[in-house]
PDBML (XML) file of the C-alpha atoms, coordinates in Angstrom:
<?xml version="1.0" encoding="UTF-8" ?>
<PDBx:datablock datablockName="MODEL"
   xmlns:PDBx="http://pdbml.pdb.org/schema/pdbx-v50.xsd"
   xmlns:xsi="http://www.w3.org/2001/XMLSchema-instance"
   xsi:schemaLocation="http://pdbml.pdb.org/schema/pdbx-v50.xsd pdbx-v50.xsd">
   <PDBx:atom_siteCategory>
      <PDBx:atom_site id="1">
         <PDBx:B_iso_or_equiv>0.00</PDBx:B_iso_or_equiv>
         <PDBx:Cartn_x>-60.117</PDBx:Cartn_x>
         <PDBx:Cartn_y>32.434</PDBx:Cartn_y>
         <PDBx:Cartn_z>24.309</PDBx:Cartn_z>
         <PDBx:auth_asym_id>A</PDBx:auth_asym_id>
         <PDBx:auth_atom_id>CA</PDBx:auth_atom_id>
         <PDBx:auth_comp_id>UNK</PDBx:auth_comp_id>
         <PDBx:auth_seq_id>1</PDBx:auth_seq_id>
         <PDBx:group_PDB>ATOM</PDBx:group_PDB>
         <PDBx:label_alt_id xsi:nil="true" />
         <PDBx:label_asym_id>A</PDBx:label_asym_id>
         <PDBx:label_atom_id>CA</PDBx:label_atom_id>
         <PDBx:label_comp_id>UNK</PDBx:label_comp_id>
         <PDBx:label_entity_id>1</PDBx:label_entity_id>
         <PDBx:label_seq_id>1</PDBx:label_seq_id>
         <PDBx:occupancy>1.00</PDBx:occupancy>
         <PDBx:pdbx_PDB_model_num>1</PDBx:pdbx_PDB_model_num>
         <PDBx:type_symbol>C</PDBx:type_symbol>
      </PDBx:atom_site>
      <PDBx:atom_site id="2">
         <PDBx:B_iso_or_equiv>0.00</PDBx:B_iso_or_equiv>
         <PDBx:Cartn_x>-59.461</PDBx:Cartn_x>
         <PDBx:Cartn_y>33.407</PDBx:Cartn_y>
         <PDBx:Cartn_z>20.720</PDBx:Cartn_z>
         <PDBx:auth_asym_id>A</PDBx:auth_asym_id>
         <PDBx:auth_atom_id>CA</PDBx:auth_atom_id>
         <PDBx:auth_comp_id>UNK</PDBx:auth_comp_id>
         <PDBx:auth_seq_id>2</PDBx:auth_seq_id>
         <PDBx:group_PDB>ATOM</PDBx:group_PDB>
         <PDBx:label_alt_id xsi:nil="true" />
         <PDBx:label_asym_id>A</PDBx:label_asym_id>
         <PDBx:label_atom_id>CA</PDBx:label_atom_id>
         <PDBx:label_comp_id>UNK</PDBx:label_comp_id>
         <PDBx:label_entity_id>1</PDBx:label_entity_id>
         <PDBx:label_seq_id>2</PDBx:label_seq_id>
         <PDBx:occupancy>1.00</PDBx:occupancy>
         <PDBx:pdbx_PDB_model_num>1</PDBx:pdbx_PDB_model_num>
         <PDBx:type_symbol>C</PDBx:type_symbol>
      </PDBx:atom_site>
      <PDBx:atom_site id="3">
         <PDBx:B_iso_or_equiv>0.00</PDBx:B_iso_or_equiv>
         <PDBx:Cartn_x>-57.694</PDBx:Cartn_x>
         <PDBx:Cartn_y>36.067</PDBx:Cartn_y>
         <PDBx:Cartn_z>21.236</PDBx:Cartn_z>
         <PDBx:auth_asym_id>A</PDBx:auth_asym_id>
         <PDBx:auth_atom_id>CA</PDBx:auth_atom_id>
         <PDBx:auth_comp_id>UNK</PDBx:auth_comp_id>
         <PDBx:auth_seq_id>3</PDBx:auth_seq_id>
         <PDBx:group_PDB>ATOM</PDBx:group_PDB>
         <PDBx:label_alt_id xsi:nil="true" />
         <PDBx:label_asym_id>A</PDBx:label_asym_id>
         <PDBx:label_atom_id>CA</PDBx:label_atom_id>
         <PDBx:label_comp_id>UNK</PDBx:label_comp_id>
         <PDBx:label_entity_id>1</PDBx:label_entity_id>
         <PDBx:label_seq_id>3</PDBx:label_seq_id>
         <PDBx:occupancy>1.00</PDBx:occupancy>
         <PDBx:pdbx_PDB_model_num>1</PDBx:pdbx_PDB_model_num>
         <PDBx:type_symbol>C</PDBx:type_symbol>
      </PDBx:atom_site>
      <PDBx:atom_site id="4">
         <PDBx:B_iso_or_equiv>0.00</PDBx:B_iso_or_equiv>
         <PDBx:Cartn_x>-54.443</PDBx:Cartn_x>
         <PDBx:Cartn_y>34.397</PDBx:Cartn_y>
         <PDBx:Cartn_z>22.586</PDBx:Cartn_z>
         <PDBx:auth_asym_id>A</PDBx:auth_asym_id>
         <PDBx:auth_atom_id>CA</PDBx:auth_atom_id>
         <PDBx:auth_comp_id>UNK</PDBx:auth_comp_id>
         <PDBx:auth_seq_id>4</PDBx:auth_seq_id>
         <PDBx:group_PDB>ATOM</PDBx:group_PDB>
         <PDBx:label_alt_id xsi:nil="true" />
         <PDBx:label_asym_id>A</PDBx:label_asym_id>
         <PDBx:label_atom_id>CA</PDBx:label_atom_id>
         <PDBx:label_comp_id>UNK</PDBx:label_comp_id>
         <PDBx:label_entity_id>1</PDBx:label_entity_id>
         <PDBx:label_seq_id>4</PDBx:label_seq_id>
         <PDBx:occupancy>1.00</PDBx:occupancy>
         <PDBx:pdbx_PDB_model_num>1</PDBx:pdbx_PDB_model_num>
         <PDBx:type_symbol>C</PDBx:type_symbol>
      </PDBx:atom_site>
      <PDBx:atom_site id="5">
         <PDBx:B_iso_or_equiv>0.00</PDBx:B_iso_or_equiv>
         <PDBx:Cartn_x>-52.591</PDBx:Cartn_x>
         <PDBx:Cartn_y>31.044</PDBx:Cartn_y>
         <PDBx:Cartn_z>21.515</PDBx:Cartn_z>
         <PDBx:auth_asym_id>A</PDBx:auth_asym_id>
         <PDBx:auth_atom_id>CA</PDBx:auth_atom_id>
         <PDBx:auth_comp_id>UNK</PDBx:auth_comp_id>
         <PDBx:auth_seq_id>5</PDBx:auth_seq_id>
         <PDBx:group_PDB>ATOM</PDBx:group_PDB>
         <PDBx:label_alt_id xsi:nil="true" />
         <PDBx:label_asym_id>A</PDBx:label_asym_id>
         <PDBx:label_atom_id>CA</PDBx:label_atom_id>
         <PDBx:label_comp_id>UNK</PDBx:label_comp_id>
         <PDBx:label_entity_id>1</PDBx:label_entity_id>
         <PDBx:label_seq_id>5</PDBx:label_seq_id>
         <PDBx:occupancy>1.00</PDBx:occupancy>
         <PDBx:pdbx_PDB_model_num>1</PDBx:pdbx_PDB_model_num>
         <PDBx:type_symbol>C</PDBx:type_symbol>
      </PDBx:atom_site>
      <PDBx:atom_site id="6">
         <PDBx:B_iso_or_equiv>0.00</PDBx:B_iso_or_equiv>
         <PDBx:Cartn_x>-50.354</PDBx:Cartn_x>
         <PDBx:Cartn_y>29.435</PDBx:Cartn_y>
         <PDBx:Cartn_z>23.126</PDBx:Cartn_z>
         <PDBx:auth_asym_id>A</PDBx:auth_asym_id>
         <PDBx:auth_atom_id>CA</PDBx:auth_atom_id>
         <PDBx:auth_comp_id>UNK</PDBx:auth_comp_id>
         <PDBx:auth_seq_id>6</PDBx:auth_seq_id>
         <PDBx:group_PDB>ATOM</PDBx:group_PDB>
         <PDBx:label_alt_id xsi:nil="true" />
         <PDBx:label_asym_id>A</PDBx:label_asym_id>
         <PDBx:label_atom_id>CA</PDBx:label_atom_id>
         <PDBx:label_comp_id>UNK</PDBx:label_comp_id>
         <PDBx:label_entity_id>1</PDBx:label_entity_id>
         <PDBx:label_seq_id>6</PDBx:label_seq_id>
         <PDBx:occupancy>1.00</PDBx:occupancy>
         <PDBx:pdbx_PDB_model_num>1</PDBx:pdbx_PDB_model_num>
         <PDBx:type_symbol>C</PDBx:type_symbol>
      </PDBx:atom_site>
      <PDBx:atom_site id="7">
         <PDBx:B_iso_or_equiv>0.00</PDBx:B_iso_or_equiv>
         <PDBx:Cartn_x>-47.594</PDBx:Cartn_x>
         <PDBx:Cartn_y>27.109</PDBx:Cartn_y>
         <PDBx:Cartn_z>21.194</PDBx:Cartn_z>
         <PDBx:auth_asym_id>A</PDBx:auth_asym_id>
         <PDBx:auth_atom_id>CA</PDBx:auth_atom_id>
         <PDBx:auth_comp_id>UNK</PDBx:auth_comp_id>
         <PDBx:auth_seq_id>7</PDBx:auth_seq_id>
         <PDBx:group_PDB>ATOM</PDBx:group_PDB>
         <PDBx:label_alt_id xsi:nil="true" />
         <PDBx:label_asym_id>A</PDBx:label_asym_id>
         <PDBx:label_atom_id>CA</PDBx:label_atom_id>
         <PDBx:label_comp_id>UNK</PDBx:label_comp_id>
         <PDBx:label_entity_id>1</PDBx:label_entity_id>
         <PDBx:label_seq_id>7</PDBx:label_seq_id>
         <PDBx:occupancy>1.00</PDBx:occupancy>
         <PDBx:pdbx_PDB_model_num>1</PDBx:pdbx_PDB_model_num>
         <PDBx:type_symbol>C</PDBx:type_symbol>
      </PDBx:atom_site>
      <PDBx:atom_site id="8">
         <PDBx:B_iso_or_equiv>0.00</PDBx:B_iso_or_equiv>
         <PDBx:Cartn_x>-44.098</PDBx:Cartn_x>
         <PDBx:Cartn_y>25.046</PDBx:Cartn_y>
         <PDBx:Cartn_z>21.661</PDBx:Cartn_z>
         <PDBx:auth_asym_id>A</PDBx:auth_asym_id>
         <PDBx:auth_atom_id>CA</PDBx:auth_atom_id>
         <PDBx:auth_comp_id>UNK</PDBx:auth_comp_id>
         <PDBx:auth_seq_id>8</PDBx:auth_seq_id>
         <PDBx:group_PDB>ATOM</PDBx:group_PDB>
         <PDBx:label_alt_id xsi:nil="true" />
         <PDBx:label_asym_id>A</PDBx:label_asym_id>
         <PDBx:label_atom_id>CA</PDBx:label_atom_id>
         <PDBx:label_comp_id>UNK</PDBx:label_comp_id>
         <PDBx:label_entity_id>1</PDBx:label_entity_id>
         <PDBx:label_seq_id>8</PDBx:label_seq_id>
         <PDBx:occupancy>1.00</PDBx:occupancy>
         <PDBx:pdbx_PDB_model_num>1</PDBx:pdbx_PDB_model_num>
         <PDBx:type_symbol>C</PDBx:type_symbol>
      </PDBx:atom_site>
      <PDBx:atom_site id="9">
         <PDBx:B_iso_or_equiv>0.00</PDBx:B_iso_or_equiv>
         <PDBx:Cartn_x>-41.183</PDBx:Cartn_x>
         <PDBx:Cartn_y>24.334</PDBx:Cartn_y>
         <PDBx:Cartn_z>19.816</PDBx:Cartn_z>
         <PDBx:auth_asym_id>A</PDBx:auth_asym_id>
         <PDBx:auth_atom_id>CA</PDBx:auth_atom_id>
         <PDBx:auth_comp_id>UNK</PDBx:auth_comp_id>
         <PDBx:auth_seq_id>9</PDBx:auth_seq_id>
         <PDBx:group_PDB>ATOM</PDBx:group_PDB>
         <PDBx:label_alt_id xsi:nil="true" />
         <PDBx:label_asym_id>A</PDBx:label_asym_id>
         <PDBx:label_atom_id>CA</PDBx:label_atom_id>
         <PDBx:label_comp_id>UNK</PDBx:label_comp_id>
         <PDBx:label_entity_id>1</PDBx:label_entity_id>
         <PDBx:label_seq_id>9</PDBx:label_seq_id>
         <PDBx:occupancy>1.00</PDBx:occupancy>
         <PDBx:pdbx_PDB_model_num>1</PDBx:pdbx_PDB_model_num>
         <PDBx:type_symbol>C</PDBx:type_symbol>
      </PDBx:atom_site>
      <PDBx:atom_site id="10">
         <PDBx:B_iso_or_equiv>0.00</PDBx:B_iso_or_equiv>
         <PDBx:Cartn_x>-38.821</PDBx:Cartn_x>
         <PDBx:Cartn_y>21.373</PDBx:Cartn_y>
         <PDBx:Cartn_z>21.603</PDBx:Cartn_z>
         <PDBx:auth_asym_id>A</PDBx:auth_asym_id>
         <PDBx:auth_atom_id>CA</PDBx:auth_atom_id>
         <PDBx:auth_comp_id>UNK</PDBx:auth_comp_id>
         <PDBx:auth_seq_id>10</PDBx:auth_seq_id>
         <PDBx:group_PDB>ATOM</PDBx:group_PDB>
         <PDBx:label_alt_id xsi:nil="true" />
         <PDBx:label_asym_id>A</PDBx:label_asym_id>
         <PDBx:label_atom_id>CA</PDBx:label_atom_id>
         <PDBx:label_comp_id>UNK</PDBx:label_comp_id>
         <PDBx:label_entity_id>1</PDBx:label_entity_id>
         <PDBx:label_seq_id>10</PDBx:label_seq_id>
         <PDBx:occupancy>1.00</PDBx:occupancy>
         <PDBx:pdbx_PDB_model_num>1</PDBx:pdbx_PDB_model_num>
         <PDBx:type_symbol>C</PDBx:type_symbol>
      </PDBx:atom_site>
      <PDBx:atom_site id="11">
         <PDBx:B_iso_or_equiv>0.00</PDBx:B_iso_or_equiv>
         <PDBx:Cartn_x>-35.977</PDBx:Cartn_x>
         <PDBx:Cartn_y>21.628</PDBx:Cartn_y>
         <PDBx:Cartn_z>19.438</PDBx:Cartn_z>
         <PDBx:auth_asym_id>A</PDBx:auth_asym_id>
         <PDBx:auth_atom_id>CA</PDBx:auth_atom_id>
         <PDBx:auth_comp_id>UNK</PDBx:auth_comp_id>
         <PDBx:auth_seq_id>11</PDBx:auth_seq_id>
         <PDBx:group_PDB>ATOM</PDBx:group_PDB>
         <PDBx:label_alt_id xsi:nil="true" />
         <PDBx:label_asym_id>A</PDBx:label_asym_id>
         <PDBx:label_atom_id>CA</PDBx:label_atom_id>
         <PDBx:label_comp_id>UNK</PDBx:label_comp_id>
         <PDBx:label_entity_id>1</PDBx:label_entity_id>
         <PDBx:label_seq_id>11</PDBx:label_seq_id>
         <PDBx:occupancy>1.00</PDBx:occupancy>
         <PDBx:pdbx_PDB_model_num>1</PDBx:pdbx_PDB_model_num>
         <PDBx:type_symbol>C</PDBx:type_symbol>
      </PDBx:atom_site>
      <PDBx:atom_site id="12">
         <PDBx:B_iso_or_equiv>0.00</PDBx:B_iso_or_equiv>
         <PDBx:Cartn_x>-35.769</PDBx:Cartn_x>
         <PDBx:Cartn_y>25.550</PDBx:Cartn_y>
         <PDBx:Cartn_z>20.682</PDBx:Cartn_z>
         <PDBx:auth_asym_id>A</PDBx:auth_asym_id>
         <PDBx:auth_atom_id>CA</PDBx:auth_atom_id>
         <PDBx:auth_comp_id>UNK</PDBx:auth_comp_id>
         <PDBx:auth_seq_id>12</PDBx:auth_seq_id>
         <PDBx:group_PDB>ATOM</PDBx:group_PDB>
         <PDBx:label_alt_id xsi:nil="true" />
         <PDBx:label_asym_id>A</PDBx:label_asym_id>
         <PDBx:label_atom_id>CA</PDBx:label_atom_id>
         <PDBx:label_comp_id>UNK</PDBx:label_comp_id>
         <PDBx:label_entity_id>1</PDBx:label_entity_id>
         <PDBx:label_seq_id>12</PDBx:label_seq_id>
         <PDBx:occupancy>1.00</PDBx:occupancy>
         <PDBx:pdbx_PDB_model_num>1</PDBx:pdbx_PDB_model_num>
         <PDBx:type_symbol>C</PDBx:type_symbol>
      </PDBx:atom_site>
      <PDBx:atom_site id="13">
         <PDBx:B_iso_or_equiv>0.00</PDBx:B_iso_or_equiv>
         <PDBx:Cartn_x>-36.951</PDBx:Cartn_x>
         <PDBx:Cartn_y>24.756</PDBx:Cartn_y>
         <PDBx:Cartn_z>24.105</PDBx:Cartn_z>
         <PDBx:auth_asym_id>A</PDBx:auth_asym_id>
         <PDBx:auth_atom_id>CA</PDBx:auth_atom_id>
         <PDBx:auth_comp_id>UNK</PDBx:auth_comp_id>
         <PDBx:auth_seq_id>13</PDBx:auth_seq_id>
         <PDBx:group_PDB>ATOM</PDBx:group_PDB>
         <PDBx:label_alt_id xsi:nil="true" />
         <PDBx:label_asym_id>A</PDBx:label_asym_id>
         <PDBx:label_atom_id>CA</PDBx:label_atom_id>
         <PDBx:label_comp_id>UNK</PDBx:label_comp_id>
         <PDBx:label_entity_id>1</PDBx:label_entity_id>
         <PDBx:label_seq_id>13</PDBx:label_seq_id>
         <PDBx:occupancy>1.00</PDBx:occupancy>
         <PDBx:pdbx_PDB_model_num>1</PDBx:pdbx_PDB_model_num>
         <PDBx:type_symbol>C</PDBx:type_symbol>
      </PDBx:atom_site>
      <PDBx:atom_site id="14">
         <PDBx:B_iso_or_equiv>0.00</PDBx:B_iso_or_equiv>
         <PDBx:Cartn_x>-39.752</PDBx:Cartn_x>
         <PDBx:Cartn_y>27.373</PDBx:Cartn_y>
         <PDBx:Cartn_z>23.791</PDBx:Cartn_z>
         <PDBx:auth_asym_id>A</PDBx:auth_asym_id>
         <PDBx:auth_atom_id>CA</PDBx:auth_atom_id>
         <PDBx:auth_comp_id>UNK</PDBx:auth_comp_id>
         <PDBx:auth_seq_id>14</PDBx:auth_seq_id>
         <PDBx:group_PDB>ATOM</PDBx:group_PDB>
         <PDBx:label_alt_id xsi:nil="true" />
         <PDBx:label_asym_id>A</PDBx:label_asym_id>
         <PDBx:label_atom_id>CA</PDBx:label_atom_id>
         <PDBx:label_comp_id>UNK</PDBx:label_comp_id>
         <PDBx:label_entity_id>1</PDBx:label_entity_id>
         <PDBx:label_seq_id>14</PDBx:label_seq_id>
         <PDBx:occupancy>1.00</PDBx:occupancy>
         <PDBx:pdbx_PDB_model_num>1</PDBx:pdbx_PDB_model_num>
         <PDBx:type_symbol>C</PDBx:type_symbol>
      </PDBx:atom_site>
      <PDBx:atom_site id="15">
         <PDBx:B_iso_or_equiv>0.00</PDBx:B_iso_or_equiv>
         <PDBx:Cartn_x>-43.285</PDBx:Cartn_x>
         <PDBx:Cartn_y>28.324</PDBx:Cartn_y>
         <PDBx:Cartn_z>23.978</PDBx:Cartn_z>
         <PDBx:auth_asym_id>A</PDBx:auth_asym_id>
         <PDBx:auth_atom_id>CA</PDBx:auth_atom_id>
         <PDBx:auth_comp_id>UNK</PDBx:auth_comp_id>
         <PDBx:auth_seq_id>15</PDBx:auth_seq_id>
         <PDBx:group_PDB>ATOM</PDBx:group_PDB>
         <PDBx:label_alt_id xsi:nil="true" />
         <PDBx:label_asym_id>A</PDBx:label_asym_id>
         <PDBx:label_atom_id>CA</PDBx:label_atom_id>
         <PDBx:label_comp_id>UNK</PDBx:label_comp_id>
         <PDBx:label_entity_id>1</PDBx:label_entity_id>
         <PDBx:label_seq_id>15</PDBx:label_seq_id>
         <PDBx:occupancy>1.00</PDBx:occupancy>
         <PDBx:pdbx_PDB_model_num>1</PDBx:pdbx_PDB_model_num>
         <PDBx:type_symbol>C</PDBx:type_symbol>
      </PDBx:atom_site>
      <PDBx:atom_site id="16">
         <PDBx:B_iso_or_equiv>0.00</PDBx:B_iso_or_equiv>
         <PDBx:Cartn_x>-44.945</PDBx:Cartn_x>
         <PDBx:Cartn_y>30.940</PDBx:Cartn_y>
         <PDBx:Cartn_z>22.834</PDBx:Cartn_z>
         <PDBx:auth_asym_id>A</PDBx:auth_asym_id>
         <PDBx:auth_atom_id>CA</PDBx:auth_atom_id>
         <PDBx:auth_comp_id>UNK</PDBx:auth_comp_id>
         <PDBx:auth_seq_id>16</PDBx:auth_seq_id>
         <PDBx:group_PDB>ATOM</PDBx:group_PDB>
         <PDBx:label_alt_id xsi:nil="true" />
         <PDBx:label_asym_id>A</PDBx:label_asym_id>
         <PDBx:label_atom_id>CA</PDBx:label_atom_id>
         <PDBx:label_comp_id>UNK</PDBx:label_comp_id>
         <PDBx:label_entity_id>1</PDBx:label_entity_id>
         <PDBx:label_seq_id>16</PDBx:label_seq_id>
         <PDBx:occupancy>1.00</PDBx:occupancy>
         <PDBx:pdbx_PDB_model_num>1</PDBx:pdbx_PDB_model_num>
         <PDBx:type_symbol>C</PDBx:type_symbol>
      </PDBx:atom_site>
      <PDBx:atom_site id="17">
         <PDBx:B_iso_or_equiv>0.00</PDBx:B_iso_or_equiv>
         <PDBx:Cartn_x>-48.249</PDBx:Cartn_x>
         <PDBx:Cartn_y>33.335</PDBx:Cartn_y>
         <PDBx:Cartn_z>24.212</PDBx:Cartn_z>
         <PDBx:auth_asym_id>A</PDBx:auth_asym_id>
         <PDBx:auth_atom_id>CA</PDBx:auth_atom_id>
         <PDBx:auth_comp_id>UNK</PDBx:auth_comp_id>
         <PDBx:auth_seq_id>17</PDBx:auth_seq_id>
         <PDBx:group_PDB>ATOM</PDBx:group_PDB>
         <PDBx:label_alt_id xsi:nil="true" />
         <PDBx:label_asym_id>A</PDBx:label_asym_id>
         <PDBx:label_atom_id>CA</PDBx:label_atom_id>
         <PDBx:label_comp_id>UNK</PDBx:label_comp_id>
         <PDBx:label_entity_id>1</PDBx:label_entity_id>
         <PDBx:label_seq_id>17</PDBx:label_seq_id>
         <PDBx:occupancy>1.00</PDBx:occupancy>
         <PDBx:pdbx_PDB_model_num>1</PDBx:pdbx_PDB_model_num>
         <PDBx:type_symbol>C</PDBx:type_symbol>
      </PDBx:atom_site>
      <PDBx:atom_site id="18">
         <PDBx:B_iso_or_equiv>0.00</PDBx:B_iso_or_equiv>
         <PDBx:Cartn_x>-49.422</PDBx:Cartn_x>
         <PDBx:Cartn_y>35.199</PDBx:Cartn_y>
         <PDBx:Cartn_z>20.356</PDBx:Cartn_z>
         <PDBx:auth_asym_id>A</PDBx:auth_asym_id>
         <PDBx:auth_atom_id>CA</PDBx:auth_atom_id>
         <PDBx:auth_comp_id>UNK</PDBx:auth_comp_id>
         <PDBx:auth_seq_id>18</PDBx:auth_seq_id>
         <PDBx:group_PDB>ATOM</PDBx:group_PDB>
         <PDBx:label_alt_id xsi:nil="true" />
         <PDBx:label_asym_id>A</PDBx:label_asym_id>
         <PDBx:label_atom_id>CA</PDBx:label_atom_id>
         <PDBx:label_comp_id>UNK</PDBx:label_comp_id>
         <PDBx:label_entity_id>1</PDBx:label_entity_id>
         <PDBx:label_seq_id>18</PDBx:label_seq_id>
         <PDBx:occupancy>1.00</PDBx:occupancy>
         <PDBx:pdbx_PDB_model_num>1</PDBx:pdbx_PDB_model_num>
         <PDBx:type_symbol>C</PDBx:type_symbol>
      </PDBx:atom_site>
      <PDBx:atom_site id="19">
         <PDBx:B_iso_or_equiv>0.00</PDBx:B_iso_or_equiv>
         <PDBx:Cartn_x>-51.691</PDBx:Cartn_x>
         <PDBx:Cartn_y>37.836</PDBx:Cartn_y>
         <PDBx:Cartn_z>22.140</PDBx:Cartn_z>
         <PDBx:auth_asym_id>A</PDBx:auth_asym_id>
         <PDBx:auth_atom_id>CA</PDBx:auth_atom_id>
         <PDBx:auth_comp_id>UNK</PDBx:auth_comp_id>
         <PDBx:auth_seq_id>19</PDBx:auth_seq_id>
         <PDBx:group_PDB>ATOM</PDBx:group_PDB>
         <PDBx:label_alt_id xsi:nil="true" />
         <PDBx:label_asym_id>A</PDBx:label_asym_id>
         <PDBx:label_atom_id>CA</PDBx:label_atom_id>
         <PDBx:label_comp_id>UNK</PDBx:label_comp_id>
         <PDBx:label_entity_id>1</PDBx:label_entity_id>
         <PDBx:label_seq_id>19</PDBx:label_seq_id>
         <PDBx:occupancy>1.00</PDBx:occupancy>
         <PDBx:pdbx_PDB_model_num>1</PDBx:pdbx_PDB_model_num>
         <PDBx:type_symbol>C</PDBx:type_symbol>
      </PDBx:atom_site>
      <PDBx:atom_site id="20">
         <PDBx:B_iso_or_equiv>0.00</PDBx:B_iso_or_equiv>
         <PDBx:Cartn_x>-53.938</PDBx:Cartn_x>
         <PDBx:Cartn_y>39.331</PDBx:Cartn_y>
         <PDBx:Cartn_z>19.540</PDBx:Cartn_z>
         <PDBx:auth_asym_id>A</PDBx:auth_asym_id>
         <PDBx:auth_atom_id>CA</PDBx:auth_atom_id>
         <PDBx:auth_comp_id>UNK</PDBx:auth_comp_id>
         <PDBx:auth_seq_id>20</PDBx:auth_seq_id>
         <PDBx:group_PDB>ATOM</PDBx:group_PDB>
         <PDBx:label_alt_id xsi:nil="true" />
         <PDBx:label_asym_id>A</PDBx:label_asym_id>
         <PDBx:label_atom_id>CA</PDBx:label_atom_id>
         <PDBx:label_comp_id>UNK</PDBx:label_comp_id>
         <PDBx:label_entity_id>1</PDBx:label_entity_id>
         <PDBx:label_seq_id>20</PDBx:label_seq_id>
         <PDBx:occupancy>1.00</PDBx:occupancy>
         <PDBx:pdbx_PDB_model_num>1</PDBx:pdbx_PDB_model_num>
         <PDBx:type_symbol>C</PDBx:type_symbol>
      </PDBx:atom_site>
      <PDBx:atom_site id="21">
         <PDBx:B_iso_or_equiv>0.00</PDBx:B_iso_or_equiv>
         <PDBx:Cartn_x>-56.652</PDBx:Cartn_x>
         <PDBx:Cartn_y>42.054</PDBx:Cartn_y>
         <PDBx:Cartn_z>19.632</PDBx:Cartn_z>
         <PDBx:auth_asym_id>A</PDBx:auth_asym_id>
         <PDBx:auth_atom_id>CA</PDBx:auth_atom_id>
         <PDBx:auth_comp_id>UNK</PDBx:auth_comp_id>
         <PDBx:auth_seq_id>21</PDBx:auth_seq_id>
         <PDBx:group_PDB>ATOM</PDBx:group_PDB>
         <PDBx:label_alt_id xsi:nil="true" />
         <PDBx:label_asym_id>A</PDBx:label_asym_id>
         <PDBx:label_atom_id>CA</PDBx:label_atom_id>
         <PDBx:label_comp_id>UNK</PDBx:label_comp_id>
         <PDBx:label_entity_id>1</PDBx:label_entity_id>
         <PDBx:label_seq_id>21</PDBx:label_seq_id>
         <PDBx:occupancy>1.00</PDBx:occupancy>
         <PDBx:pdbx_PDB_model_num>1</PDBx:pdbx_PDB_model_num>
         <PDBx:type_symbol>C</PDBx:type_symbol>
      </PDBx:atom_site>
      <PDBx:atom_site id="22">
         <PDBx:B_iso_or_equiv>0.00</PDBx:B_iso_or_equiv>
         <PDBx:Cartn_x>-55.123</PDBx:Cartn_x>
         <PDBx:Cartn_y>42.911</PDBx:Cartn_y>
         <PDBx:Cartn_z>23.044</PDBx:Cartn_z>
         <PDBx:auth_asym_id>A</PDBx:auth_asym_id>
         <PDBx:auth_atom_id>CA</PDBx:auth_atom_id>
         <PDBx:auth_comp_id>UNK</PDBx:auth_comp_id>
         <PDBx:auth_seq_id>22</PDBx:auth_seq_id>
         <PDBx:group_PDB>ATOM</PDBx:group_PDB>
         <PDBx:label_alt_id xsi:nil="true" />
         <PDBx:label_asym_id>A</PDBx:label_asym_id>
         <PDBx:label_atom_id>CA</PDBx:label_atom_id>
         <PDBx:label_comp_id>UNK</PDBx:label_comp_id>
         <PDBx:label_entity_id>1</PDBx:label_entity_id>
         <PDBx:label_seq_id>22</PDBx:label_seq_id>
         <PDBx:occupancy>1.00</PDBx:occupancy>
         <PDBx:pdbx_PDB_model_num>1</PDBx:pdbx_PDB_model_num>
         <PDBx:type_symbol>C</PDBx:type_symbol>
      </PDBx:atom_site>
      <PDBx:atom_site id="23">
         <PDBx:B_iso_or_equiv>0.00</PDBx:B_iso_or_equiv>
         <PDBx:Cartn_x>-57.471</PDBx:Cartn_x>
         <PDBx:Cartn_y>45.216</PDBx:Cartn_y>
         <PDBx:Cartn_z>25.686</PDBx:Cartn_z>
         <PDBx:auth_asym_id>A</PDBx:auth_asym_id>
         <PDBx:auth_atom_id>CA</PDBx:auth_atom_id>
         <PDBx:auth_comp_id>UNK</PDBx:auth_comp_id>
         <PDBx:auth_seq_id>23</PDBx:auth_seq_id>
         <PDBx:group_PDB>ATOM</PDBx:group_PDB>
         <PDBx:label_alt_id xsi:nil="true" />
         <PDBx:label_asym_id>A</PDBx:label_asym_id>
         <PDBx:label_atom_id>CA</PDBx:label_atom_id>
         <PDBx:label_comp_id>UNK</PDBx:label_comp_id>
         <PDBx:label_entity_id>1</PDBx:label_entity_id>
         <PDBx:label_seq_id>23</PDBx:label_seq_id>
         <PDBx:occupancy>1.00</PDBx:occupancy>
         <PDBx:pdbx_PDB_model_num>1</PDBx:pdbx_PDB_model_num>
         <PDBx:type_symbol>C</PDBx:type_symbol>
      </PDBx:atom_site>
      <PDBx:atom_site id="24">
         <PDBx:B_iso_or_equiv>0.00</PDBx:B_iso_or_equiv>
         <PDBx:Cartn_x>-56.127</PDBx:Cartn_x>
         <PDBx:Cartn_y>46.944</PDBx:Cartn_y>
         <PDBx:Cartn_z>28.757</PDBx:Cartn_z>
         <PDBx:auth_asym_id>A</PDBx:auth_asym_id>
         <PDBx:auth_atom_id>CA</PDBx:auth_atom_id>
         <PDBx:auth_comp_id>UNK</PDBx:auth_comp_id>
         <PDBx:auth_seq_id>24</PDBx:auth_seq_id>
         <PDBx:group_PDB>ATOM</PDBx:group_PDB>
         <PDBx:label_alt_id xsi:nil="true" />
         <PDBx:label_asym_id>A</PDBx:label_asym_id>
         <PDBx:label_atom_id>CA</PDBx:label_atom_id>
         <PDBx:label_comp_id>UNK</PDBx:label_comp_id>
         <PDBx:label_entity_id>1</PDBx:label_entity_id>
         <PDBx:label_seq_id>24</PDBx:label_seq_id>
         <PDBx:occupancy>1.00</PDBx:occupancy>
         <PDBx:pdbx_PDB_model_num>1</PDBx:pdbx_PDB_model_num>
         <PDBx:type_symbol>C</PDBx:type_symbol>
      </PDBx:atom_site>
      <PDBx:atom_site id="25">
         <PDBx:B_iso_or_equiv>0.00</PDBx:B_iso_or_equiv>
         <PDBx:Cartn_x>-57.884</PDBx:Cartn_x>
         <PDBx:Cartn_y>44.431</PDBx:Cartn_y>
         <PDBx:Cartn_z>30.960</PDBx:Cartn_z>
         <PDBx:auth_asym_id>A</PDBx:auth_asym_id>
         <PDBx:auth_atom_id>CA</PDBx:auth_atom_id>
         <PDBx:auth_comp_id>UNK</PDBx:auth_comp_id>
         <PDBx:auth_seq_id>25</PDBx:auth_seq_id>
         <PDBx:group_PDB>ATOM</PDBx:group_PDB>
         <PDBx:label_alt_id xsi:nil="true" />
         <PDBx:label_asym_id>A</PDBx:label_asym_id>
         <PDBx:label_atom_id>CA</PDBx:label_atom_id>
         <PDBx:label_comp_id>UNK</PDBx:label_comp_id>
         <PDBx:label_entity_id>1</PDBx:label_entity_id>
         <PDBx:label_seq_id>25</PDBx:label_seq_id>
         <PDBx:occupancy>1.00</PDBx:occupancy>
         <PDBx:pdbx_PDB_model_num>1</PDBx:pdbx_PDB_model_num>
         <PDBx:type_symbol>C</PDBx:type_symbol>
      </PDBx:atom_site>
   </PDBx:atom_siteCategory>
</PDBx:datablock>
């Protein structure tokens, strides 16, 4: 939780995982 957010796009038939400030966990 707000590090990561999730979205969609239905025209493209996608979704989307922006993974910020990533750690090696």
């Amino acid at each position: 939780k707000g590090r990561f957010t999730i979205s969609r796009d239905n025209a493209d038939n996608t979704v989307i995982l922006q993974m910020n400030s990533l750690k090696s966990e």
